[in-house]
C-alpha atoms as a PDB file:
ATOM      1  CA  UNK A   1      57.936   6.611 -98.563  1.00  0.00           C
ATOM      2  CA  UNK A   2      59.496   9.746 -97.296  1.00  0.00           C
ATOM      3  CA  UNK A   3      61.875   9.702 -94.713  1.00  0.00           C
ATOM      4  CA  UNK A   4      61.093  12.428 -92.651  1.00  0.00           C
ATOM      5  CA  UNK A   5      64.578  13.279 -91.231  1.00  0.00           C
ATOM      6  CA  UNK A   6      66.100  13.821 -95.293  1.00  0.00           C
ATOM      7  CA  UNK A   7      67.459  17.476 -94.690  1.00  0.00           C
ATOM      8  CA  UNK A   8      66.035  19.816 -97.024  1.00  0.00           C
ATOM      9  CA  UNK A   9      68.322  21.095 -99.620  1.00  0.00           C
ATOM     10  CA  UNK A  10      69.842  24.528 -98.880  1.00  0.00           C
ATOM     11  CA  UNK A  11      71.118  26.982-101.523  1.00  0.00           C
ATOM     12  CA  UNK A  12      73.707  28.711 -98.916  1.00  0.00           C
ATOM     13  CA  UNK A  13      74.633  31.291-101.473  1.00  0.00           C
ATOM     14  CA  UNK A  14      70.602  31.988-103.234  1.00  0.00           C
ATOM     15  CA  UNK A  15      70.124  32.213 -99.117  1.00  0.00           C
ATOM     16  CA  UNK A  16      73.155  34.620 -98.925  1.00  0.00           C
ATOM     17  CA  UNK A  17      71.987  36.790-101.306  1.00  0.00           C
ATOM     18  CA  UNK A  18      68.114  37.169-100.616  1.00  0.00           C
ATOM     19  CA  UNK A  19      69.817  38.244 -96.981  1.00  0.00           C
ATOM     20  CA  UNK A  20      71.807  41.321 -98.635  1.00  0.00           C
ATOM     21  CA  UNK A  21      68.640  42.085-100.753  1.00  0.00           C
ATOM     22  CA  UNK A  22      66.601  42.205 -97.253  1.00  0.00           C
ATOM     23  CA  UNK A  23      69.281  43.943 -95.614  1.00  0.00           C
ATOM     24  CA  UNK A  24      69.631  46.885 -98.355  1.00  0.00           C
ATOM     25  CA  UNK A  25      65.644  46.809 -98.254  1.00  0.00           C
ATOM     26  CA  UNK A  26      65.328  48.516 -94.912  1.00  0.00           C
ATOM     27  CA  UNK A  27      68.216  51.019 -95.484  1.00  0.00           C
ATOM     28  CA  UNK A  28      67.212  54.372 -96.865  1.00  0.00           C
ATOM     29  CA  UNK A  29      71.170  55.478 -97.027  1.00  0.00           C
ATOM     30  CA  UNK A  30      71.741  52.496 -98.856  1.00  0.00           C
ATOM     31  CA  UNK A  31      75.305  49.637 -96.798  1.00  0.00           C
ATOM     32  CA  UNK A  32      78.491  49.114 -97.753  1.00  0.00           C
ATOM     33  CA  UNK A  33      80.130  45.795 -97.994  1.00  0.00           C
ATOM     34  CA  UNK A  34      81.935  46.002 -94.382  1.00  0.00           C
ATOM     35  CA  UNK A  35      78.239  47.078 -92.841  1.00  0.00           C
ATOM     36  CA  UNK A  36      76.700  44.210 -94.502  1.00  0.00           C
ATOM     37  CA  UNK A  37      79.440  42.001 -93.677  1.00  0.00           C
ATOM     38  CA  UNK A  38      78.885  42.858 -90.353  1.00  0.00           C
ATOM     39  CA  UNK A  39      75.051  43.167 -89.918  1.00  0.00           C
ATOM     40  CA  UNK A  40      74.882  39.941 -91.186  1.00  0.00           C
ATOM     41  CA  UNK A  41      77.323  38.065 -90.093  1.00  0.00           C
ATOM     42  CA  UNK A  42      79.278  37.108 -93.300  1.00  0.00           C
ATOM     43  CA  UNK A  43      83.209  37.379 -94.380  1.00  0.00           C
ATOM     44  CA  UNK A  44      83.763  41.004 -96.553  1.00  0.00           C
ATOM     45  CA  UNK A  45      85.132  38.707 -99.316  1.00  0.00           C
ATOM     46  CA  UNK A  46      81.719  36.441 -99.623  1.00  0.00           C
ATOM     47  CA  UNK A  47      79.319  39.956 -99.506  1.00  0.00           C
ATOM     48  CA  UNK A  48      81.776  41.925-102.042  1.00  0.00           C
ATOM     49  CA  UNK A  49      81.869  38.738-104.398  1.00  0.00           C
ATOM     50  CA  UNK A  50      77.749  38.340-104.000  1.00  0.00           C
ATOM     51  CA  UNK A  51      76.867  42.656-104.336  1.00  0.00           C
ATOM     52  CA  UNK A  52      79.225  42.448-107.639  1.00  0.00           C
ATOM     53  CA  UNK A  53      77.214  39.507-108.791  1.00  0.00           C
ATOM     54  CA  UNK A  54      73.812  41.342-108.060  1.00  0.00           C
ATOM     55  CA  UNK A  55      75.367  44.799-109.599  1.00  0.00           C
ATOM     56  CA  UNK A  56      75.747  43.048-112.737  1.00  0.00           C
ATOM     57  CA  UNK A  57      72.650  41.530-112.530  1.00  0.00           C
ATOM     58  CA  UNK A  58      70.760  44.947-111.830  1.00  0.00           C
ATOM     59  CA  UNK A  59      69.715  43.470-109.105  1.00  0.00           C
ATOM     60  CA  UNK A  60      71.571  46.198-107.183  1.00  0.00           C
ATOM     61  CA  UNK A  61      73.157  49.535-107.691  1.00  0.00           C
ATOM     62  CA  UNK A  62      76.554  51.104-106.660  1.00  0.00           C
ATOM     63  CA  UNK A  63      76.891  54.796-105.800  1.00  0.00           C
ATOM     64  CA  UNK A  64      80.674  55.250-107.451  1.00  0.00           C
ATOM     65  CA  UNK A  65      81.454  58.232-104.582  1.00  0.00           C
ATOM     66  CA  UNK A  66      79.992  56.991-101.215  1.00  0.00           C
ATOM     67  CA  UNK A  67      80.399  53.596-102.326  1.00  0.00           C
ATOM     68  CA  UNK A  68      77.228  51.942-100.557  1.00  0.00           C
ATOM     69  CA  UNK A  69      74.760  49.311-102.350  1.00  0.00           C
ATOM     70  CA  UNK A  70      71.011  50.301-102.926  1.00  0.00           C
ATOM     71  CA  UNK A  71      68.179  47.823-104.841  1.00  0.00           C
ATOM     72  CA  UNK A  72      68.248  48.098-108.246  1.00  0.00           C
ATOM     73  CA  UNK A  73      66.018  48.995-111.013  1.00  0.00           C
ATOM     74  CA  UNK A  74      65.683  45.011-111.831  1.00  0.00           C
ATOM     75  CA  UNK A  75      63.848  44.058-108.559  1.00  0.00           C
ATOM     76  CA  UNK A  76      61.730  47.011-109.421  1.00  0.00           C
ATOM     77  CA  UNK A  77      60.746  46.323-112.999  1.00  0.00           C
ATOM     78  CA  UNK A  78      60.161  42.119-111.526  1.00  0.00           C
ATOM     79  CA  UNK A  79      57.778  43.467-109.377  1.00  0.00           C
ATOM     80  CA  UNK A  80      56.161  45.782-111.848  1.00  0.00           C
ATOM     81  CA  UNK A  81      56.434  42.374-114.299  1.00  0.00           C
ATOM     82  CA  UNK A  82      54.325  39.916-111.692  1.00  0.00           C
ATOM     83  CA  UNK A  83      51.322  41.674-112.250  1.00  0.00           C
ATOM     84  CA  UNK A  84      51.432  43.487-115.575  1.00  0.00           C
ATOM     85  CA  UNK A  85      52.985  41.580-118.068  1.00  0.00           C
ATOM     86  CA  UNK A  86      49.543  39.854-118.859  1.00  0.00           C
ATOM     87  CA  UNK A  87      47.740  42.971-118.930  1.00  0.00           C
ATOM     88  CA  UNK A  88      50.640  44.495-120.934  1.00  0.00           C
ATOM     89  CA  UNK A  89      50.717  42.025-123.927  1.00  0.00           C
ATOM     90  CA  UNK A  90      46.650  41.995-123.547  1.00  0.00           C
ATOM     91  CA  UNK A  91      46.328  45.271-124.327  1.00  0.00           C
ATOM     92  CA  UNK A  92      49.262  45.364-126.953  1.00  0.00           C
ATOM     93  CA  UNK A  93      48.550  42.514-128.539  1.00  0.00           C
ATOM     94  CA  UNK A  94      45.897  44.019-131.178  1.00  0.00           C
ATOM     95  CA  UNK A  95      47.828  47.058-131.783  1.00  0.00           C
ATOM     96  CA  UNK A  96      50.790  44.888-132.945  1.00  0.00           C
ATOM     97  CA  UNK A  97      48.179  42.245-134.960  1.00  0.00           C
ATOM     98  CA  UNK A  98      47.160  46.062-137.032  1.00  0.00           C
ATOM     99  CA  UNK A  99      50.705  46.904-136.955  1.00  0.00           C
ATOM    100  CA  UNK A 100      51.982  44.047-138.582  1.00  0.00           C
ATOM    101  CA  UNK A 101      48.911  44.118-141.398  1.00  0.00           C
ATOM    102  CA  UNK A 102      49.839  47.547-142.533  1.00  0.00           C
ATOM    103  CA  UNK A 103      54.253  46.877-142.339  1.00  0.00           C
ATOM    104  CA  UNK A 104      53.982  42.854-143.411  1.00  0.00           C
ATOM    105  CA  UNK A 105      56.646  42.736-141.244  1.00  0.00           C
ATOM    106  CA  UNK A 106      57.317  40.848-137.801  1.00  0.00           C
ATOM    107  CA  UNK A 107      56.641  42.860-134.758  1.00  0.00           C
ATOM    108  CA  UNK A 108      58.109  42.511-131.183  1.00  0.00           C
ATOM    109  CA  UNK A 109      57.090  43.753-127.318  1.00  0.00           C
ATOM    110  CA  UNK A 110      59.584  43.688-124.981  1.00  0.00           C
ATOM    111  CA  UNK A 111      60.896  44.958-121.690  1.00  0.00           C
ATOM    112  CA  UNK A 112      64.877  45.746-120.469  1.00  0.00           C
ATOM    113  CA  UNK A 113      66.359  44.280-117.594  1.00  0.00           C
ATOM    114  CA  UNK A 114      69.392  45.897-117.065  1.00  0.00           C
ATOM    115  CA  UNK A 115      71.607  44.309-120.195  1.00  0.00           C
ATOM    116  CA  UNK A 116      69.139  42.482-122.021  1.00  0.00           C
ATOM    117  CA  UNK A 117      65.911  42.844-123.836  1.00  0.00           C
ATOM    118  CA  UNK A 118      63.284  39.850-123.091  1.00  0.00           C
ATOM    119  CA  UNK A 119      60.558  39.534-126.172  1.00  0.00           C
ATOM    120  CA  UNK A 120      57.025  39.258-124.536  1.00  0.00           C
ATOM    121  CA  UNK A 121      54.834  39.053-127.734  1.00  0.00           C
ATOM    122  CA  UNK A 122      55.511  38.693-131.236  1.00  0.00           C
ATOM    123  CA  UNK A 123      53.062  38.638-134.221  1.00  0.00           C
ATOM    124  CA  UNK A 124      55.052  37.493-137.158  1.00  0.00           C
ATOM    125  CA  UNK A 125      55.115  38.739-140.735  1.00  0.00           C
ATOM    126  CA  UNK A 126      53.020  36.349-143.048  1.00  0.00           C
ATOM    127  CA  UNK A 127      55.688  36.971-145.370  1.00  0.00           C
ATOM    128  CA  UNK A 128      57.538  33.163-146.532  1.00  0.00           C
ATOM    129  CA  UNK A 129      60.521  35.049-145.727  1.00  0.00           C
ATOM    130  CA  UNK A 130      60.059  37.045-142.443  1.00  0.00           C
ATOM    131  CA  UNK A 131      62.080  37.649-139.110  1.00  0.00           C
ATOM    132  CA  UNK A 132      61.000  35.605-135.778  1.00  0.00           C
ATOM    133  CA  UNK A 133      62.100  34.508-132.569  1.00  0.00           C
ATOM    134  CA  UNK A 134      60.157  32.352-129.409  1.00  0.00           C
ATOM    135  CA  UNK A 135      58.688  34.351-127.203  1.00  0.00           C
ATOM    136  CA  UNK A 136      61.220  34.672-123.696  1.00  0.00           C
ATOM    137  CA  UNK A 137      63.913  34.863-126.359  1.00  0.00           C
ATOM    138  CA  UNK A 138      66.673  37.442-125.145  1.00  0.00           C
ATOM    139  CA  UNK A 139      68.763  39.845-126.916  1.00  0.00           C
ATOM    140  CA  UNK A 140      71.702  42.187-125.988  1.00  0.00           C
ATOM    141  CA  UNK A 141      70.598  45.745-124.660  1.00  0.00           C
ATOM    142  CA  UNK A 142      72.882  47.306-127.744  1.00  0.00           C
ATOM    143  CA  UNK A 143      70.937  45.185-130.637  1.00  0.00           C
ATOM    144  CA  UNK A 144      70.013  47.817-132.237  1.00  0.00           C
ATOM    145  CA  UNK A 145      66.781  50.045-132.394  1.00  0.00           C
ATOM    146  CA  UNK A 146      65.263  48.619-129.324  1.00  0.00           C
ATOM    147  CA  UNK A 147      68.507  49.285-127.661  1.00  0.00           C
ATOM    148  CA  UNK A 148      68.533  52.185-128.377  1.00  0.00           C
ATOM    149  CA  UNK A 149      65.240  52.967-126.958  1.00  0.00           C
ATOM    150  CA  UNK A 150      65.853  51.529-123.780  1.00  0.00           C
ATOM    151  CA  UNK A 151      68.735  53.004-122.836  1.00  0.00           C
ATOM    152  CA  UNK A 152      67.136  56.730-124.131  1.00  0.00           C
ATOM    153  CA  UNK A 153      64.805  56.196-121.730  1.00  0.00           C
ATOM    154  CA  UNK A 154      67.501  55.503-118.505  1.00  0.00           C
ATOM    155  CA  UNK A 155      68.713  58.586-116.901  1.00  0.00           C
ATOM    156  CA  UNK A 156      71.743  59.834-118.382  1.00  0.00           C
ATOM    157  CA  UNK A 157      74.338  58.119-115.600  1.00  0.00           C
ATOM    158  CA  UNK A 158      72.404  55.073-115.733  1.00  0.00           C
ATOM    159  CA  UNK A 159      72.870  54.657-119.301  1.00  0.00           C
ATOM    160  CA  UNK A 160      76.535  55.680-119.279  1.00  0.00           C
ATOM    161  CA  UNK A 161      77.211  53.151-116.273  1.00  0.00           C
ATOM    162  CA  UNK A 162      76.032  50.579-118.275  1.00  0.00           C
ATOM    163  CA  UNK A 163      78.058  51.856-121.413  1.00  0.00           C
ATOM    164  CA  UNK A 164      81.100  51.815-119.014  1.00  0.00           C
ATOM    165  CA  UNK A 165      80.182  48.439-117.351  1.00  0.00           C
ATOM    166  CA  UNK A 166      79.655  46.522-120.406  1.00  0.00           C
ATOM    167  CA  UNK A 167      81.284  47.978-123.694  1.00  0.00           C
ATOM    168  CA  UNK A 168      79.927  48.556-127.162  1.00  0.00           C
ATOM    169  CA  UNK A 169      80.107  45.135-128.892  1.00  0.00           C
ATOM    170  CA  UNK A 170      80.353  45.288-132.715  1.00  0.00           C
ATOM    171  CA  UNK A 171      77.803  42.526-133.904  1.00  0.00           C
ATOM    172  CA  UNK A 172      77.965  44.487-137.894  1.00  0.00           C
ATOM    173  CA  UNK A 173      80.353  47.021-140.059  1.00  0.00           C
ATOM    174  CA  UNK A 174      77.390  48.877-139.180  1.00  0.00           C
ATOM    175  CA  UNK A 175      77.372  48.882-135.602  1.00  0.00           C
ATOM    176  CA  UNK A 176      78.181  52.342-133.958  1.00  0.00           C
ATOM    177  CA  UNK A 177      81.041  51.364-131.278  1.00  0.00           C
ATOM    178  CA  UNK A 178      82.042  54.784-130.724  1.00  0.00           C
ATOM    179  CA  UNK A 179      80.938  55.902-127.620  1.00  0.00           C
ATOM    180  CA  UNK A 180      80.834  59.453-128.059  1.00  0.00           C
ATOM    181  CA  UNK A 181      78.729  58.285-131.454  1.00  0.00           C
ATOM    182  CA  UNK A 182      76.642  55.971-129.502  1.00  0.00           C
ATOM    183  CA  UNK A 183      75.887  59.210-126.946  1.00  0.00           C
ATOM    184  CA  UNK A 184      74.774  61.488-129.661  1.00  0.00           C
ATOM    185  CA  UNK A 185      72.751  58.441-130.944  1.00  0.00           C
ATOM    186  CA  UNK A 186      70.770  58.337-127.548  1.00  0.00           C
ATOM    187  CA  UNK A 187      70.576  62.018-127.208  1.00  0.00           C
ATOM    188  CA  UNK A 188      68.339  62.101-130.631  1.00  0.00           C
ATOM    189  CA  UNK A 189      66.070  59.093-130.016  1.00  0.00           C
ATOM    190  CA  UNK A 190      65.076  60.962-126.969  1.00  0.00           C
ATOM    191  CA  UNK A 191      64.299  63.910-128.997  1.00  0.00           C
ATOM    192  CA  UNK A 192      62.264  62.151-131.932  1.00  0.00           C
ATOM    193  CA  UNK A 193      60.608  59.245-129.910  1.00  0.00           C
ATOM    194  CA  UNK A 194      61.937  56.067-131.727  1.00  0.00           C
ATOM    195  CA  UNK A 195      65.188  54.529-132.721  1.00  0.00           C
ATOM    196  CA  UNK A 196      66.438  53.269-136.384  1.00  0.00           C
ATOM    197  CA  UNK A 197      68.470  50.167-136.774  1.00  0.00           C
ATOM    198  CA  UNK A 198      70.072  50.009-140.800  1.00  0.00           C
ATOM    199  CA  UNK A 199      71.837  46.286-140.479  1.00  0.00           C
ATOM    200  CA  UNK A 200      73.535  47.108-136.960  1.00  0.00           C
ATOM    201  CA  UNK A 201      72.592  44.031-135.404  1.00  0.00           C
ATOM    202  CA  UNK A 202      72.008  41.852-137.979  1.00  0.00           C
ATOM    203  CA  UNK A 203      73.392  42.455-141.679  1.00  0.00           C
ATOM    204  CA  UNK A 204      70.374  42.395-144.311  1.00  0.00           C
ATOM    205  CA  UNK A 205      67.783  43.144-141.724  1.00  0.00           C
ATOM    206  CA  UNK A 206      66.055  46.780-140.647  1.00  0.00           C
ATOM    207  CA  UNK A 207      64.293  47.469-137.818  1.00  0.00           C
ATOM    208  CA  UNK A 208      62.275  50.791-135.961  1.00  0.00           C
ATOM    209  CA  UNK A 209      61.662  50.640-132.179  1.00  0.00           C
ATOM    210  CA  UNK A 210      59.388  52.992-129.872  1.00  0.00           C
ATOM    211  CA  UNK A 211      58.936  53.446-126.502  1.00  0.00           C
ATOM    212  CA  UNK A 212      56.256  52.325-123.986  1.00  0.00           C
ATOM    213  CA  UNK A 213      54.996  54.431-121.249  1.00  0.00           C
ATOM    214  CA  UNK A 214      52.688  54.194-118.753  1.00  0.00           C
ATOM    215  CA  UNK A 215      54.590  51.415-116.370  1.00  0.00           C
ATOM    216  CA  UNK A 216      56.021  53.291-114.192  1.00  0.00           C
ATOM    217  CA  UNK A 217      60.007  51.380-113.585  1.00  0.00           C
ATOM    218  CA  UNK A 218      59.285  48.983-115.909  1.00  0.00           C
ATOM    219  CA  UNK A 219      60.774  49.842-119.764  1.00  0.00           C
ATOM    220  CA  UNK A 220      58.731  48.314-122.481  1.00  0.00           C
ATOM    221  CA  UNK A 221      58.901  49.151-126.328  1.00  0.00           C
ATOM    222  CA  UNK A 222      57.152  47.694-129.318  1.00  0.00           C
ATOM    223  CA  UNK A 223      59.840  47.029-132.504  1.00  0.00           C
ATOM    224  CA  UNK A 224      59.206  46.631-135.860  1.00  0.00           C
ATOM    225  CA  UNK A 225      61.859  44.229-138.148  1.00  0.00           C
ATOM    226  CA  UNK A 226      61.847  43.186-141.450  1.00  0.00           C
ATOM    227  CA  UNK A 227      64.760  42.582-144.336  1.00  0.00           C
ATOM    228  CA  UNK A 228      66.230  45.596-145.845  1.00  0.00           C
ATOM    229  CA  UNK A 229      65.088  44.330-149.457  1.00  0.00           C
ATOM    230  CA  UNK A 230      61.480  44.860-149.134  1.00  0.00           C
ATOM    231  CA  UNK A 231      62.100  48.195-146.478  1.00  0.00           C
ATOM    232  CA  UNK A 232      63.071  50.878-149.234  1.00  0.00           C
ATOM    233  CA  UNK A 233      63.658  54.587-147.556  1.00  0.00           C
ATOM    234  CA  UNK A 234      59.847  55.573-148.649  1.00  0.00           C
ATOM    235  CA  UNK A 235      58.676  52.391-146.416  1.00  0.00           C
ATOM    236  CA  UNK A 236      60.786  52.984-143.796  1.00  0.00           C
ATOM    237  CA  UNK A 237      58.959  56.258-143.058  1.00  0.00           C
ATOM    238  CA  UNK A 238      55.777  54.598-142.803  1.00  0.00           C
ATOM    239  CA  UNK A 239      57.297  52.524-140.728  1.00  0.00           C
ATOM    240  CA  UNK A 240      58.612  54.496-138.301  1.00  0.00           C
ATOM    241  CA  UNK A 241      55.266  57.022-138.495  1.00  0.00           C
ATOM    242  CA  UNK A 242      53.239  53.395-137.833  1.00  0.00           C
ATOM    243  CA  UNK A 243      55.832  52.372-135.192  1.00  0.00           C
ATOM    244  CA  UNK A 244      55.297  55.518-133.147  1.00  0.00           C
ATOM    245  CA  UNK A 245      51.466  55.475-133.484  1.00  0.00           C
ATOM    246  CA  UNK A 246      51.235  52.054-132.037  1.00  0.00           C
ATOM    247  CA  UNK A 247      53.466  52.670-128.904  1.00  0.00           C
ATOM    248  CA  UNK A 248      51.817  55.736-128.551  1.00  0.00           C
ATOM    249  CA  UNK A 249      48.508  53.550-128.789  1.00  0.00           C
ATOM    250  CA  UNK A 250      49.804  51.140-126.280  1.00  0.00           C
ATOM    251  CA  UNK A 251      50.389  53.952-123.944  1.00  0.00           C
ATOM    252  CA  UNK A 252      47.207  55.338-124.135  1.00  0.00           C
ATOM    253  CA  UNK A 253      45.541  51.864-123.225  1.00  0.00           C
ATOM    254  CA  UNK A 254      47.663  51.529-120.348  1.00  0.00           C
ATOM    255  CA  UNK A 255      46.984  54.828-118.814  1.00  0.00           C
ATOM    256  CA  UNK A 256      42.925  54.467-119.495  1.00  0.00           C
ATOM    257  CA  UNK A 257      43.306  51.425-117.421  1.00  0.00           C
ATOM    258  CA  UNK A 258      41.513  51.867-113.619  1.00  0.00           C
ATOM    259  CA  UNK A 259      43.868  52.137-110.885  1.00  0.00           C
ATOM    260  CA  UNK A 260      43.403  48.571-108.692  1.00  0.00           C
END
């Protein structure tokens, strides 16, 4: 039997924060912590601890000279995710089956959320030996090639906000942790369209990556990974001039779609 006069369990600070979401919702200027402290009623030091939470989340963003708290690009590419992520891996998904026939090796779609990569789709290599992962698996925005893409396709301040925020982590020998390295990385895979990774996140393992367009906020890229034993120089080309073909694919699908 239920007792009708159980309270209902309360998240105060899940409450707390959907409040400072709704807040910065209606303000074109963007608030700073002492206006949302005092719009909504709340001490400085619980809104500055909750905005620093939902920075690092991506949740929201913080302009470094006026100070003040806008939505960030997360809530936008969630939004963009409710209704597209079936469509999205629908219309990727037999690009990526082709893909993997002609490379034999695993391929991955994905979006970025601020400093991760979540996998959507994978069709893995039929290969005994062959590079996999459950789909909702997540991976550090600086593993490699897809990495790469995603933050190529930020704005420039975004992208070194993030650098600045987080750090370059080394996860190989082979992992580029200078910054001014890393930079010069980005500034090329936005010139050629795709990103290389040669054992940077993983040692023994290659991959190419290639941006999705087409999705407006939300960042998605198709990555192909397989062990550097069986990807010689000679395949890697075909792999990266397959790579780009099928995002470009992708793209093309998604912008013959009818607007709803």
């Amino acid at each position: 039997m239920v007792n009708n006069n159980m309270k209902r369990y309360g998240a105060p600070s899940v409450k707390k924060a959907f409040e400072i979401l709704g807040a910065l919702s209606s303000s074109k200027e963007g608030l700073g912590v002492s206006e949302i402290a005092r719009g909504l009623n709340m001490a400085k030091s619980t809104v500055h601890g909750m905005t620093s939470t939902l920075e690092e989340l991506g949740a929201v963003m913080r302009d470094p000279q006026t100070k003040r708290y806008r939505l960030g690009l997360t809530l936008f590419e969630l939004d963009r995710l409710a209704y597209s992520q079936i469509d999205l891996k629908t219309l990727a998904r037999p690009i990526m089956e082709e893909l993997m026939e002609k490379t034999q090796a695993s391929v991955f779609l994905g979006i970025s959320s601020w400093d991760h990569v979540t996998v959507l789709d994978i069709v893995e290599s039929r290969q005994d030996l062959k590079i996999t992962a459950p789909i909702g698996t997540t991976i550090p925005l600086f593993a490699g090639a897809v990495g790469k893409v995603f933050l190529a396709s930020m704005k420039e301040e975004q992208t070194e906000k993030i650098i600045r925020s987080k750090g370059l982590t080394r996860f190989t020998e082979n992992t580029i942790v200078d910054t001014e390295l890393y930079y010069q990385e980005l500034r090329r895979v936005r010139k050629i369209g795709y990103a290389v990774d040669d054992e940077e996140y993983i040692l023994g393992v290659r991959a190419v990556a290639s941006p999705i367009v087409g999705l407006g906020q939300l960042m998605s890229a198709i990555w192909v990974v397989g062990f550097k034993a069986s990807l010689d120089e000679k395949k890697m080309k075909t792999l990266i001039t397959l790579t780009r073909k099928a995002a470009e694919d992708i793209s093309r699908r998604i912008q013959e779609q009818p607007a709803n």
